[in-house]
Structures are given as C-alpha cells and as structure tokens.
N, C-alpha and C. Protein backbone atom coordinates (compact mmCIF):
# COMPACT_ATOMS: atom_id res chain seq x y z
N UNK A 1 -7.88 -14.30 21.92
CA UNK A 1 -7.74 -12.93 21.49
C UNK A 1 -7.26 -12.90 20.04
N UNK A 2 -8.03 -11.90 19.42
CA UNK A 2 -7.77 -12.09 17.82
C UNK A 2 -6.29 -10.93 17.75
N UNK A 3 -5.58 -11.59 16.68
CA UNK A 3 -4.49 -10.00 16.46
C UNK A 3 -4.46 -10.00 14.94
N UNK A 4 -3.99 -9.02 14.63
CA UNK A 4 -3.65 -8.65 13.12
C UNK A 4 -1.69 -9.24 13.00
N UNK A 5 -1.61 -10.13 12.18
CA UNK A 5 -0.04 -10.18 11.77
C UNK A 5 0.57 -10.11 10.52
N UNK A 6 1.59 -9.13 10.62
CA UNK A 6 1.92 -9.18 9.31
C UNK A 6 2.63 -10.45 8.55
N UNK A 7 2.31 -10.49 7.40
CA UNK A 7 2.73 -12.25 6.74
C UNK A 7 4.38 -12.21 6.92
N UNK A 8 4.63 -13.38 7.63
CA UNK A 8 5.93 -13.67 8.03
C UNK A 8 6.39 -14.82 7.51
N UNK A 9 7.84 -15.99 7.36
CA UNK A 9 8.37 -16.74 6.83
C UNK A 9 8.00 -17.95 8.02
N UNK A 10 7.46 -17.36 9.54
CA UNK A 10 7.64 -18.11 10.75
C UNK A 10 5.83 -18.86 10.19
N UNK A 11 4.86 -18.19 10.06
CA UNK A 11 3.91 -18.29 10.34
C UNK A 11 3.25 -18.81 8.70
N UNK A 12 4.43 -18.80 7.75
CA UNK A 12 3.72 -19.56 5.85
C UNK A 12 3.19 -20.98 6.19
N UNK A 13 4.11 -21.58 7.42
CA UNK A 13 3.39 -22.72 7.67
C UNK A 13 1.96 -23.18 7.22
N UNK A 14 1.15 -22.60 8.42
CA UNK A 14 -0.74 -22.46 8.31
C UNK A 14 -1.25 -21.71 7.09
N UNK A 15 -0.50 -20.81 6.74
CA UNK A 15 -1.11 -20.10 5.46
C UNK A 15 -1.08 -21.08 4.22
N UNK A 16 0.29 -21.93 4.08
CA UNK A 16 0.18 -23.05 3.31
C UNK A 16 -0.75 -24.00 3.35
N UNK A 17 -1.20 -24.72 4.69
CA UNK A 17 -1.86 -25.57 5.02
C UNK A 17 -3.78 -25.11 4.50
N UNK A 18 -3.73 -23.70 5.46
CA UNK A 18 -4.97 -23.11 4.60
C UNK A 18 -5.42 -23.53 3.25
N UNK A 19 -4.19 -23.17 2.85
CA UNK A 19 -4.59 -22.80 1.12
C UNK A 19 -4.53 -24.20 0.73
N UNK A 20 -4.01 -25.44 0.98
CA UNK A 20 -3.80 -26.76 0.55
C UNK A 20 -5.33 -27.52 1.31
N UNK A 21 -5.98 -26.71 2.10
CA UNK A 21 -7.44 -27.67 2.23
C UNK A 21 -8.55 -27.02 0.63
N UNK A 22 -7.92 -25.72 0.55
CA UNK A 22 -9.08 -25.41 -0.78
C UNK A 22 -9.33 -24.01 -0.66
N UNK A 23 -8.83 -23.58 1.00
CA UNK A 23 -9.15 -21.90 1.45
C UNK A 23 -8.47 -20.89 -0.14
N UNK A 24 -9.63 -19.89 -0.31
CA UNK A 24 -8.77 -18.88 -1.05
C UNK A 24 -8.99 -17.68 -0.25
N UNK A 25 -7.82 -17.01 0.06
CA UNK A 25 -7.29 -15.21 0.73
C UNK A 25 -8.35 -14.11 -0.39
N UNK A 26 -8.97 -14.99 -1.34
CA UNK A 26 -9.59 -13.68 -2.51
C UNK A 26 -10.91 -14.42 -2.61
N UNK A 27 -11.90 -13.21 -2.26
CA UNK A 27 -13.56 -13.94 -2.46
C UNK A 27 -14.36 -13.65 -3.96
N UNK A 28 -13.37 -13.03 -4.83
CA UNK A 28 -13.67 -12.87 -6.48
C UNK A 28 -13.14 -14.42 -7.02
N UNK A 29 -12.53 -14.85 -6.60
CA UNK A 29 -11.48 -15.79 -7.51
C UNK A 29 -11.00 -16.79 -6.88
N UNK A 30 -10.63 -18.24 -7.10
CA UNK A 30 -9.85 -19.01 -6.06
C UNK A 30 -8.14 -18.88 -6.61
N UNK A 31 -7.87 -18.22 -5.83
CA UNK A 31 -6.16 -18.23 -5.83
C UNK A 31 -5.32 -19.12 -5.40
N UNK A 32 -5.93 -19.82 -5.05
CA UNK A 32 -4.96 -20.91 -4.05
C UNK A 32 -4.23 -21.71 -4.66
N UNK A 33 -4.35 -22.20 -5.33
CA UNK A 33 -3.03 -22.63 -6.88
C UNK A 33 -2.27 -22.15 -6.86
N UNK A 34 -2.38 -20.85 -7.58
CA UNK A 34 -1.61 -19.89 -7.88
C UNK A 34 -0.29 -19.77 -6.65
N UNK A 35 -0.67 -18.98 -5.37
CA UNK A 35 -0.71 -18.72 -4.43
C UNK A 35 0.50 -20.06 -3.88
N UNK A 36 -0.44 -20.79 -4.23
CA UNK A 36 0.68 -22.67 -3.45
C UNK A 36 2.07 -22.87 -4.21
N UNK A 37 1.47 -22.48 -5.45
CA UNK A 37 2.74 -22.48 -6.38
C UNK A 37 4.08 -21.40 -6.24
N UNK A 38 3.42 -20.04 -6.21
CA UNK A 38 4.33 -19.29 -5.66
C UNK A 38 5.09 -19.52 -4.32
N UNK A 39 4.49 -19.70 -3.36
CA UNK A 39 5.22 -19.83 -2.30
C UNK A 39 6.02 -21.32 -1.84
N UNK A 40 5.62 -22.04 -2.74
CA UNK A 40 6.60 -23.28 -3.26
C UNK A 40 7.75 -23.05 -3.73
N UNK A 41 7.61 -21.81 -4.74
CA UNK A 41 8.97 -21.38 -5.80
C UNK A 41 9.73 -20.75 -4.78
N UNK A 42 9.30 -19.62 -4.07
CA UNK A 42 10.08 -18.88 -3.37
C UNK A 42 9.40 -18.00 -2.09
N UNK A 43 9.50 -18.90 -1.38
CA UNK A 43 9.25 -18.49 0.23
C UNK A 43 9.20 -17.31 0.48
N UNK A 44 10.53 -16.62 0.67
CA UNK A 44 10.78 -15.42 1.32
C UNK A 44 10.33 -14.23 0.21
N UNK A 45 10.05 -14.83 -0.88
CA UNK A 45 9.71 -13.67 -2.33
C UNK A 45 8.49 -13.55 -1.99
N UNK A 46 7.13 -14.80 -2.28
CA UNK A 46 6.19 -14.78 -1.42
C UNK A 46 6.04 -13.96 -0.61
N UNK A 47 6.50 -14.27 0.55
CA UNK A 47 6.39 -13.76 1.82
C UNK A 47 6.48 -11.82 1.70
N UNK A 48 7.42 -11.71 0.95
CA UNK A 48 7.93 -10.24 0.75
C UNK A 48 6.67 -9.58 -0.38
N UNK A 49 6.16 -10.06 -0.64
CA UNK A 49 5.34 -9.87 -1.75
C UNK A 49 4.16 -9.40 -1.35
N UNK A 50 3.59 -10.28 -0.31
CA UNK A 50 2.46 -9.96 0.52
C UNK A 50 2.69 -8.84 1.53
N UNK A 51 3.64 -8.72 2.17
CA UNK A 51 3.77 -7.80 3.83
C UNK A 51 4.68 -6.78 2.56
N UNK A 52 4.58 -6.06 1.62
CA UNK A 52 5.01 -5.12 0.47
C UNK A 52 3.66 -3.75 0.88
N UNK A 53 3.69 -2.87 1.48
CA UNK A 53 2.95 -1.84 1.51
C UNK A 53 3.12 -1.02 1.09
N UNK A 54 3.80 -0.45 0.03
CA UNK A 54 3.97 0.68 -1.42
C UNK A 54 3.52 0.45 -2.38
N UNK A 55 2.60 -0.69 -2.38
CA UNK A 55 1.74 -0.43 -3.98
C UNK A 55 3.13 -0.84 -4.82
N UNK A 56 3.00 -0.93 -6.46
CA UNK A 56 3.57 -1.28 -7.05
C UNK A 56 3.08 -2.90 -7.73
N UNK A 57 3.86 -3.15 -8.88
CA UNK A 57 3.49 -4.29 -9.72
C UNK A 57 1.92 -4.41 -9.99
N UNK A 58 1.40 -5.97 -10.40
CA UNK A 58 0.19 -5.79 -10.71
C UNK A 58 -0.57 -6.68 -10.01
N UNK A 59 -1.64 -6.62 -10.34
CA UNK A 59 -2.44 -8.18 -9.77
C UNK A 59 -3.47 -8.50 -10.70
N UNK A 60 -4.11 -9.59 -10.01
CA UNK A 60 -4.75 -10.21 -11.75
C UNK A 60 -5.98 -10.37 -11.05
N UNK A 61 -7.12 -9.82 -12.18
CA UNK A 61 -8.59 -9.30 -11.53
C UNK A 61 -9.10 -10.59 -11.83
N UNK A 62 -10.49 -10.99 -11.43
CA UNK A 62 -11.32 -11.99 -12.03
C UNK A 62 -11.46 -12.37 -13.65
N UNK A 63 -11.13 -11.51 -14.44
CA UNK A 63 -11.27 -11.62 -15.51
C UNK A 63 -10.00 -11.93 -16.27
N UNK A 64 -8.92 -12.02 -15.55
CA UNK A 64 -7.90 -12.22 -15.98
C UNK A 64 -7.09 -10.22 -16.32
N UNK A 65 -7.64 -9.74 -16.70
CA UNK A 65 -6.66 -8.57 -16.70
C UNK A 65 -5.92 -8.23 -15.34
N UNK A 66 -4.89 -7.47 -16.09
CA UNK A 66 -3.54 -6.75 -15.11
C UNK A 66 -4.02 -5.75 -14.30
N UNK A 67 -3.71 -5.41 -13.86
CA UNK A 67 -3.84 -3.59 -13.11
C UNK A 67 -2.78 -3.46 -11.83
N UNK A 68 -3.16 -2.61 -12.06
CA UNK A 68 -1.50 -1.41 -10.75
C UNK A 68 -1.89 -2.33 -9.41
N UNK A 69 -1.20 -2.52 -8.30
CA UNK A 69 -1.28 -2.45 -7.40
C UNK A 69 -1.18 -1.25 -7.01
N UNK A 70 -2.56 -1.57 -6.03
CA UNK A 70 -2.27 -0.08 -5.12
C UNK A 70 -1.45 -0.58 -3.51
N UNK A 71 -0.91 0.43 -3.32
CA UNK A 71 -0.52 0.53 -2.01
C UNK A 71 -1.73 0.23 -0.70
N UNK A 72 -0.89 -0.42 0.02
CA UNK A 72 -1.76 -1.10 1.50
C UNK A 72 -1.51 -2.06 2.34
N UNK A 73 -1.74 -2.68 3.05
CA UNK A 73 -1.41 -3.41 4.42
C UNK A 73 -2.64 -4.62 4.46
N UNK A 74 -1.54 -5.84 4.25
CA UNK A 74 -1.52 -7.38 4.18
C UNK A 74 -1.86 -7.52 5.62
N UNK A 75 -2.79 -8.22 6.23
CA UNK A 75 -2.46 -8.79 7.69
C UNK A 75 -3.11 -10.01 7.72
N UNK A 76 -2.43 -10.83 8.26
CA UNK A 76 -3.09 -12.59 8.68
C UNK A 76 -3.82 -12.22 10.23
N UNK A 77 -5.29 -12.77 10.09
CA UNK A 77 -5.96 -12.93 11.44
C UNK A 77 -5.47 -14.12 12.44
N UNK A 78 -5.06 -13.60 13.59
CA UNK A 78 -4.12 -15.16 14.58
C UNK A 78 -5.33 -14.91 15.59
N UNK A 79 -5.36 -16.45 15.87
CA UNK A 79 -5.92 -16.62 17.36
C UNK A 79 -5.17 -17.41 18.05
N UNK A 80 -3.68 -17.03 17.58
CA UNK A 80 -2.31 -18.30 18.45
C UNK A 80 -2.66 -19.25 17.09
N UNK A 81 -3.04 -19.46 16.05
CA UNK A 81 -3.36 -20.10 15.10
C UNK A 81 -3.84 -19.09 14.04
N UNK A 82 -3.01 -19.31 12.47
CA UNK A 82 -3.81 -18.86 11.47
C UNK A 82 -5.18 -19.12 11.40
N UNK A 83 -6.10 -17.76 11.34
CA UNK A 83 -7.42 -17.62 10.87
C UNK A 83 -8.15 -16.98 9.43
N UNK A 84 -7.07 -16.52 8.92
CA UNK A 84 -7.84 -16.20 7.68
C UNK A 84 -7.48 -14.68 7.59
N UNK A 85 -7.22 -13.78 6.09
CA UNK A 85 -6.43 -12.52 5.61
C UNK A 85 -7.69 -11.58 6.01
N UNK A 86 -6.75 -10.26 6.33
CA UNK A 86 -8.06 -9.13 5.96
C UNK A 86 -6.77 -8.10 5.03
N UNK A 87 -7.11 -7.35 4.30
CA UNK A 87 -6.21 -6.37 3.78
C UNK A 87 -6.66 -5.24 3.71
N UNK A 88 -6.06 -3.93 3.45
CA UNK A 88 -6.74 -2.27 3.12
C UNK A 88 -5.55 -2.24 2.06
N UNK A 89 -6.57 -1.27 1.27
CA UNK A 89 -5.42 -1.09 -0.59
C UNK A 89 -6.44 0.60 -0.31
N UNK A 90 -5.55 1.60 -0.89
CA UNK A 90 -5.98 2.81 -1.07
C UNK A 90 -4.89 3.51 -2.02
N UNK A 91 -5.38 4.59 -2.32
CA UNK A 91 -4.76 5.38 -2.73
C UNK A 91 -4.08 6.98 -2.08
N UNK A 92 -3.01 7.54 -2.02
CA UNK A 92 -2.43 7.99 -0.63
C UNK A 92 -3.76 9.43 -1.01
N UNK A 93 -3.61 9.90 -0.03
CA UNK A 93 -4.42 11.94 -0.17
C UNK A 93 -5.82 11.33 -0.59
N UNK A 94 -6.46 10.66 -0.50
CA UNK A 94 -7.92 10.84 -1.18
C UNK A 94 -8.55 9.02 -0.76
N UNK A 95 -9.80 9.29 -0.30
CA UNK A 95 -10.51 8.19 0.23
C UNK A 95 -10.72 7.60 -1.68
N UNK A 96 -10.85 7.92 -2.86
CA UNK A 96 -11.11 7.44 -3.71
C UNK A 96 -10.43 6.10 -4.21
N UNK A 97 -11.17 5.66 -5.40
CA UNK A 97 -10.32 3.97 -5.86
C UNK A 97 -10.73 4.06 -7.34
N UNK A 98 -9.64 3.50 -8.21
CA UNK A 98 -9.77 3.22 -9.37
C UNK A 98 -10.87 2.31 -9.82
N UNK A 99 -11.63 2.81 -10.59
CA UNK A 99 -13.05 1.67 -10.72
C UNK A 99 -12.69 0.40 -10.20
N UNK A 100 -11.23 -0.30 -10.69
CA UNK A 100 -11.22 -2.07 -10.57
C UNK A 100 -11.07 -2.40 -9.17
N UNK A 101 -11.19 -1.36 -8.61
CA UNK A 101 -10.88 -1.86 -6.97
C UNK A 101 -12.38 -1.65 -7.02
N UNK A 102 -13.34 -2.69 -5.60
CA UNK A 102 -14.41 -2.65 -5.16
C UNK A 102 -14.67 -2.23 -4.04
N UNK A 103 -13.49 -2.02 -2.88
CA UNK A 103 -13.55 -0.94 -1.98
C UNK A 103 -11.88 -1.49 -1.35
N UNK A 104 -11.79 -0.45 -0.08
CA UNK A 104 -10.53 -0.16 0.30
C UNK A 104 -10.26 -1.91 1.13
N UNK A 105 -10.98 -2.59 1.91
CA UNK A 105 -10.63 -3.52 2.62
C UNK A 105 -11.20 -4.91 1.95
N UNK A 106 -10.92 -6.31 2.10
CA UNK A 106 -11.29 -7.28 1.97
C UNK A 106 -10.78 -8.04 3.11
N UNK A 107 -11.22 -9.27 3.38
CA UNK A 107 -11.43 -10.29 4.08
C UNK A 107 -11.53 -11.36 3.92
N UNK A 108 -10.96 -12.43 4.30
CA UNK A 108 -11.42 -13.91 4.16
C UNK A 108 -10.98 -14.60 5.64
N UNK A 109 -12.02 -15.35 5.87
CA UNK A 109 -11.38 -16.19 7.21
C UNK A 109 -11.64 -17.52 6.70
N UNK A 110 -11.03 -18.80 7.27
CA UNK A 110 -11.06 -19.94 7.10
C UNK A 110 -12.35 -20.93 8.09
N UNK A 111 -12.76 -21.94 6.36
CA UNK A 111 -14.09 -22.17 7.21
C UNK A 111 -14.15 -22.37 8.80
N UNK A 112 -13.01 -23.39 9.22
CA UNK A 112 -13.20 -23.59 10.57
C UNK A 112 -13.07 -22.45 11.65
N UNK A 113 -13.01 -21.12 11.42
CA UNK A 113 -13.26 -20.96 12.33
C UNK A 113 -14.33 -19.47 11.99
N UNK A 114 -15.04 -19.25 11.44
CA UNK A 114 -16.09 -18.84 10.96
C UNK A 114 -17.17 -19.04 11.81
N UNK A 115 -18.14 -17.86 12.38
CA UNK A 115 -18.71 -17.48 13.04
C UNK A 115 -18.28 -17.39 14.55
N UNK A 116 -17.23 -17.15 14.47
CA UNK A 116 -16.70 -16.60 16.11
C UNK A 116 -16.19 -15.12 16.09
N UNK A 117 -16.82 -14.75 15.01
CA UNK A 117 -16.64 -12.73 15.16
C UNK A 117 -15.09 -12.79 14.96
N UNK A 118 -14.40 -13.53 14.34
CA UNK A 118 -13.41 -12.75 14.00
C UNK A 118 -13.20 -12.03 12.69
N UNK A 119 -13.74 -11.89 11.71
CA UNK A 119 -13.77 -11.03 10.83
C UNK A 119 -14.18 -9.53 11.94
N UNK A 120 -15.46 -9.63 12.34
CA UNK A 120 -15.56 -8.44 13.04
C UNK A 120 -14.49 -8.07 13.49
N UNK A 121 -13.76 -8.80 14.29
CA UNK A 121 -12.69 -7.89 15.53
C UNK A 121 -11.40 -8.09 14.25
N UNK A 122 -11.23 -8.58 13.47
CA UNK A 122 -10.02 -8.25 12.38
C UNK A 122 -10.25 -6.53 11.67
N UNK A 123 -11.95 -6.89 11.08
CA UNK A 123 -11.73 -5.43 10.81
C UNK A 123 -11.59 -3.93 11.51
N UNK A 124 -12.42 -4.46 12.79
CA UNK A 124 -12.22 -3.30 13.90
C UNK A 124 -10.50 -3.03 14.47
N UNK A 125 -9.61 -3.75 14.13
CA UNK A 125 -8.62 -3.90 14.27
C UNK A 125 -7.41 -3.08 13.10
N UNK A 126 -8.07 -3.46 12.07
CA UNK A 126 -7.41 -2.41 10.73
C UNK A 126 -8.07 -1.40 10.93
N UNK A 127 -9.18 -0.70 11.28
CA UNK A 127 -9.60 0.74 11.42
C UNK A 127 -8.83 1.97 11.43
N UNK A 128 -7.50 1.24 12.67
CA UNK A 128 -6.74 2.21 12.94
C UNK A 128 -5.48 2.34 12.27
N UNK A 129 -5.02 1.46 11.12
CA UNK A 129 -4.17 0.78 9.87
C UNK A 129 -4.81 1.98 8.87
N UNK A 130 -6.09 2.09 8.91
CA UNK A 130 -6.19 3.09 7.74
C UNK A 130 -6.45 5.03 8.31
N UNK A 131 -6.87 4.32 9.04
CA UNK A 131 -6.71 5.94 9.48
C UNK A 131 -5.24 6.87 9.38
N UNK A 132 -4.57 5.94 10.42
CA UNK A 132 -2.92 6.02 10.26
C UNK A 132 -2.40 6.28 8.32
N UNK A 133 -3.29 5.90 7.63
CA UNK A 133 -2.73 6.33 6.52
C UNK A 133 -3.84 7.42 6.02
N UNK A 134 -4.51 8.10 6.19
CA UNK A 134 -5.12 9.09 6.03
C UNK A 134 -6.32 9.01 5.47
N UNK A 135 -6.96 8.08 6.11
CA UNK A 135 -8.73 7.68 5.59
C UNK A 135 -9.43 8.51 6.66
N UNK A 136 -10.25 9.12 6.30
CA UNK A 136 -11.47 8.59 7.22
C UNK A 136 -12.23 8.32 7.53
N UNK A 137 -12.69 7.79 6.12
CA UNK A 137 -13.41 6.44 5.84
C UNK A 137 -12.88 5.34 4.96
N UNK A 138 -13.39 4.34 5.16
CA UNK A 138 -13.19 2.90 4.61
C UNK A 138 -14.58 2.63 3.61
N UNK A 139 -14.70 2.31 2.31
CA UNK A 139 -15.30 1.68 1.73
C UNK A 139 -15.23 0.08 1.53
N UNK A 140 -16.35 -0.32 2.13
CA UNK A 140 -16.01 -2.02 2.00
C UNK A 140 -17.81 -2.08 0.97
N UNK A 141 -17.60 -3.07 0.17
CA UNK A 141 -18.41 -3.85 -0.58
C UNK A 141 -18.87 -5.72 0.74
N UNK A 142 -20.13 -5.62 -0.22
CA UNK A 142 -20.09 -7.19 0.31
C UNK A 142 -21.57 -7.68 -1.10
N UNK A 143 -21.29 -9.19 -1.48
CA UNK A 143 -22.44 -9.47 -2.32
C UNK A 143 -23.52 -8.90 -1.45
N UNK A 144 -24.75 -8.81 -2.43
CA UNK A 144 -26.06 -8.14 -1.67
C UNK A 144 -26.39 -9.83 -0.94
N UNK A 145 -26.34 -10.62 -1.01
CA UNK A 145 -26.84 -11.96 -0.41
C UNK A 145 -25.98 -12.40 0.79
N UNK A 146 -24.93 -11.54 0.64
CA UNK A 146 -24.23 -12.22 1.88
C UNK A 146 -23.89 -11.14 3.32
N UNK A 147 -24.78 -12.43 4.07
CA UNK A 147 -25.53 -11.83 4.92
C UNK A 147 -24.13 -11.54 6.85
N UNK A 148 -23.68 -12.70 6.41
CA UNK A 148 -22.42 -12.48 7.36
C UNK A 148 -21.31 -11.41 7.18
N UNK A 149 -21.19 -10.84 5.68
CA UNK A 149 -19.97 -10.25 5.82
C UNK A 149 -21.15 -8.49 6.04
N UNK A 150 -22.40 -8.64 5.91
CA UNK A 150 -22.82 -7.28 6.18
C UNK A 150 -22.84 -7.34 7.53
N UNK A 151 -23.19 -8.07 8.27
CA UNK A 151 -23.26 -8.03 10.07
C UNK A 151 -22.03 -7.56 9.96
N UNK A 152 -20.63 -8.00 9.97
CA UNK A 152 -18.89 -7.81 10.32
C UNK A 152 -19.28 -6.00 9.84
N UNK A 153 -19.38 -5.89 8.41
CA UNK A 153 -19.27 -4.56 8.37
C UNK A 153 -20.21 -3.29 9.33
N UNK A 154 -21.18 -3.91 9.28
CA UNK A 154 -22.60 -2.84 10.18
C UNK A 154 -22.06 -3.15 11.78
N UNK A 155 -21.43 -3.77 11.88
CA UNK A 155 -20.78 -4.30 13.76
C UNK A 155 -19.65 -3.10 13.75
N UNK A 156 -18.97 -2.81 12.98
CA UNK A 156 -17.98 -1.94 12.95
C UNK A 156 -18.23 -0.64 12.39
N UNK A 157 -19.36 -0.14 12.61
CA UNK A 157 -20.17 1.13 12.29
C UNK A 157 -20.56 1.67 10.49
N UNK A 158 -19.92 0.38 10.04
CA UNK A 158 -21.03 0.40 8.40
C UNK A 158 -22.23 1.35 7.77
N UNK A 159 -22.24 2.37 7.32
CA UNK A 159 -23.55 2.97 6.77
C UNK A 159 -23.48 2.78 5.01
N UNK A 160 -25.03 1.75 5.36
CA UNK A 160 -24.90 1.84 3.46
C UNK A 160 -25.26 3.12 3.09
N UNK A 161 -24.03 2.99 1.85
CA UNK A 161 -24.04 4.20 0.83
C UNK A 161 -24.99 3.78 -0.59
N UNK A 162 -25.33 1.98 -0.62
CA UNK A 162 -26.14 1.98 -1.52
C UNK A 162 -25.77 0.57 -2.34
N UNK A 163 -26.07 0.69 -4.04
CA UNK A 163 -25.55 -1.05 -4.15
C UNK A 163 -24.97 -0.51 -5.66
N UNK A 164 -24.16 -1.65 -6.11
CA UNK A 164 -24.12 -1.30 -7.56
C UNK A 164 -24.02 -2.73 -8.22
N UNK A 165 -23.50 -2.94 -9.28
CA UNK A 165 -23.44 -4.44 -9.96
C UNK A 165 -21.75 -4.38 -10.22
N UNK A 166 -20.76 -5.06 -9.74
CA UNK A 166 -19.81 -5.87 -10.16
C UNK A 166 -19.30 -6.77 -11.18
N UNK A 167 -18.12 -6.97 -11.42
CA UNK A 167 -17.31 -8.48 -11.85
C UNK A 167 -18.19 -8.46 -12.98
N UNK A 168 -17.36 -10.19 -13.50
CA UNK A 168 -18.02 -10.77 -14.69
C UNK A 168 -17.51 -12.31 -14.10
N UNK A 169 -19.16 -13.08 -13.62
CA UNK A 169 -20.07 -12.24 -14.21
C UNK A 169 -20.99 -11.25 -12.98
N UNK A 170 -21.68 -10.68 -13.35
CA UNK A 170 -21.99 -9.35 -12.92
C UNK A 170 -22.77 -9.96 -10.96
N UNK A 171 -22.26 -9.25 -10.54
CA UNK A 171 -22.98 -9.67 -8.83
C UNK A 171 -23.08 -8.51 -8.20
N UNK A 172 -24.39 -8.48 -7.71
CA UNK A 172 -25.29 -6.90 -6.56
C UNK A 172 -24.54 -6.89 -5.44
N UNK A 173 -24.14 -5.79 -5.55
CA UNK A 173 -23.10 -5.66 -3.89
C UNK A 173 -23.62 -4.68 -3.34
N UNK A 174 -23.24 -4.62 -2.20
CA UNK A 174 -23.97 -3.87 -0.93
C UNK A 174 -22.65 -2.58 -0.75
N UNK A 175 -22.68 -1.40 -0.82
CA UNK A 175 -21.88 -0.63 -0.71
C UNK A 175 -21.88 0.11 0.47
N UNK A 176 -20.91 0.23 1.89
CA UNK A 176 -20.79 0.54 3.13
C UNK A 176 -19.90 1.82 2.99
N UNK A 177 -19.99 2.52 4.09
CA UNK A 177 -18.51 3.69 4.33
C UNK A 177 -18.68 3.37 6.07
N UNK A 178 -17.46 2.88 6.20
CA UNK A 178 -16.92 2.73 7.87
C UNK A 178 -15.67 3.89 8.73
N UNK A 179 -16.39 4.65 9.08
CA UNK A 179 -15.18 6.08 9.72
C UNK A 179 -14.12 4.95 10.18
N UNK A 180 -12.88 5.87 10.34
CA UNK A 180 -12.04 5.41 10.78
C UNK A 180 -11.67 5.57 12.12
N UNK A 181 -12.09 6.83 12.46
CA UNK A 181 -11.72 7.48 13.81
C UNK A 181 -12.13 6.64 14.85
C-alpha cells in the first residue's frame, strides 16, 4: 500500500541513500549534491526545510536564478520503504502560478521501483492535499515525450489543456488540468 509521508528525521535515512545512488527529487535539474550536502550540514534544518508549507525563501530554477518559494506540501511516497517525492506549490485564492512555476504538482519516484503505479496512486493521493487548500484544479506539466508521467496524469483524470515550450534549454511539455474533487 502506497502512503504519502511527510519528510521526517526517522525516515532521511532512505532519502539519503536515494539521493547517494544518483536519484534526483527534481526532474529539471539533478539536485542531489546539493541536497546530500545540505542534509549532511544539518539534519533537522533539512528536514524542516522540506515538510515547511508557508512558502517563503527561495529556490534555484534550472538556470540558476532565485525566485520566491511558493507555499505547498512536501510528501515522500512509502511502500514500508522510501519510493520517491511528489509535491503541490500554489498560490493561496487562485488556481494561478507565477510563469517560473510549470504547474502546481511534481513527482519523482526512484528507478527501482518504477512502473508499479505508484506515481499514479501518490498523485491520486495529493488530490485531496490540494483541494483542502482551495484548488479545484491541479495543473501538472509533463515533457511532450514522456510517455509514463502522461499515463500517471490521464489515470488521475488529466485533460490536456494543450503544450507550450519550457526551461533552457527549451523542452515541449504536455499541459494537463486534474479536478480535485
């Protein structure tokens, strides 16, 4: 059974281990350096950093620029074992996003356990994470080539809204809206 957990000091264990085979939590960028290093320096800062759902400070885009964090909800996918992050970032009163965001949710699961539908049942699982904050819809992106993370989204009632071009450097993404209700 898949669950959503919030990042804890009990469970940095596997998230370390993840990130020390090569896994990155971000599918723009490999963070896992970064990421190893921080939670080397300071565990519980780490830890507090991620499970932080008020928005605030910044984060660092593919290109290296700053921008706001937005407010949203960190969760590690468990199957009794770390499986890999899903997150929702929004902005409060309004389904909208500042251009540098590419939609409200992302995802990553770890290769090994990839293709057992748990991205699906992770995101069907935050549905009710964003609703609870006043969506009622979810915008998720996926590259136009990638063909697994559009099944996860169209499995969880996905309607493309269409495509646009991304990042630098520039990549065709597939643009979804998933109700929340």
């Amino acid at each position: 059974m898949i669950t959503l957990e919030i990042p804890s000091l009990a469970a940095l264990p596997a998230y370390r281990a993840a990130l020390e085979t090569g896994w990155s939590p971000n599918s723009t960028r490999d963070v896992s350096g970064e990421q190893l290093a921080a939670l080397r320096e300071d565990p519980a800062a780490f830890i507090a950093n991620l499970a932080r759902a008020a928005g605030g400070g910044t984060v660092r885009l593919g290109d290296g620029t700053e921008v706001p964090r937005l407010p949203g909800h960190e969760r590690w996918i468990w199957d009794g074992e770390f499986c890999g992050r899903i997150n929702l970032r929004y902005l409060p009163d309004t389904e909208a996003l500042p251009d540098y965001v590419s939609g409200h949710v992302g995802y990553a699961v770890v290769p090994w356990k990839r293709r057992r539908g748990y991205a699906t049942a992770a995101l069907g699982l935050l549905l009710p994470l964003a609703r609870a904050a006043g969506l009622a819809w979810v915008e998720i992106t996926c590259d136009e080539q990638n063909d697994p993370s559009r099944r996860v989204i169209v499995a969880n009632g996905g309607v493309l809204q269409g495509k646009r071009v991304e990042g630098n450097p520039p990549r065709r993404k597939l643009v979804f809206r998933v109700a929340t209700g």
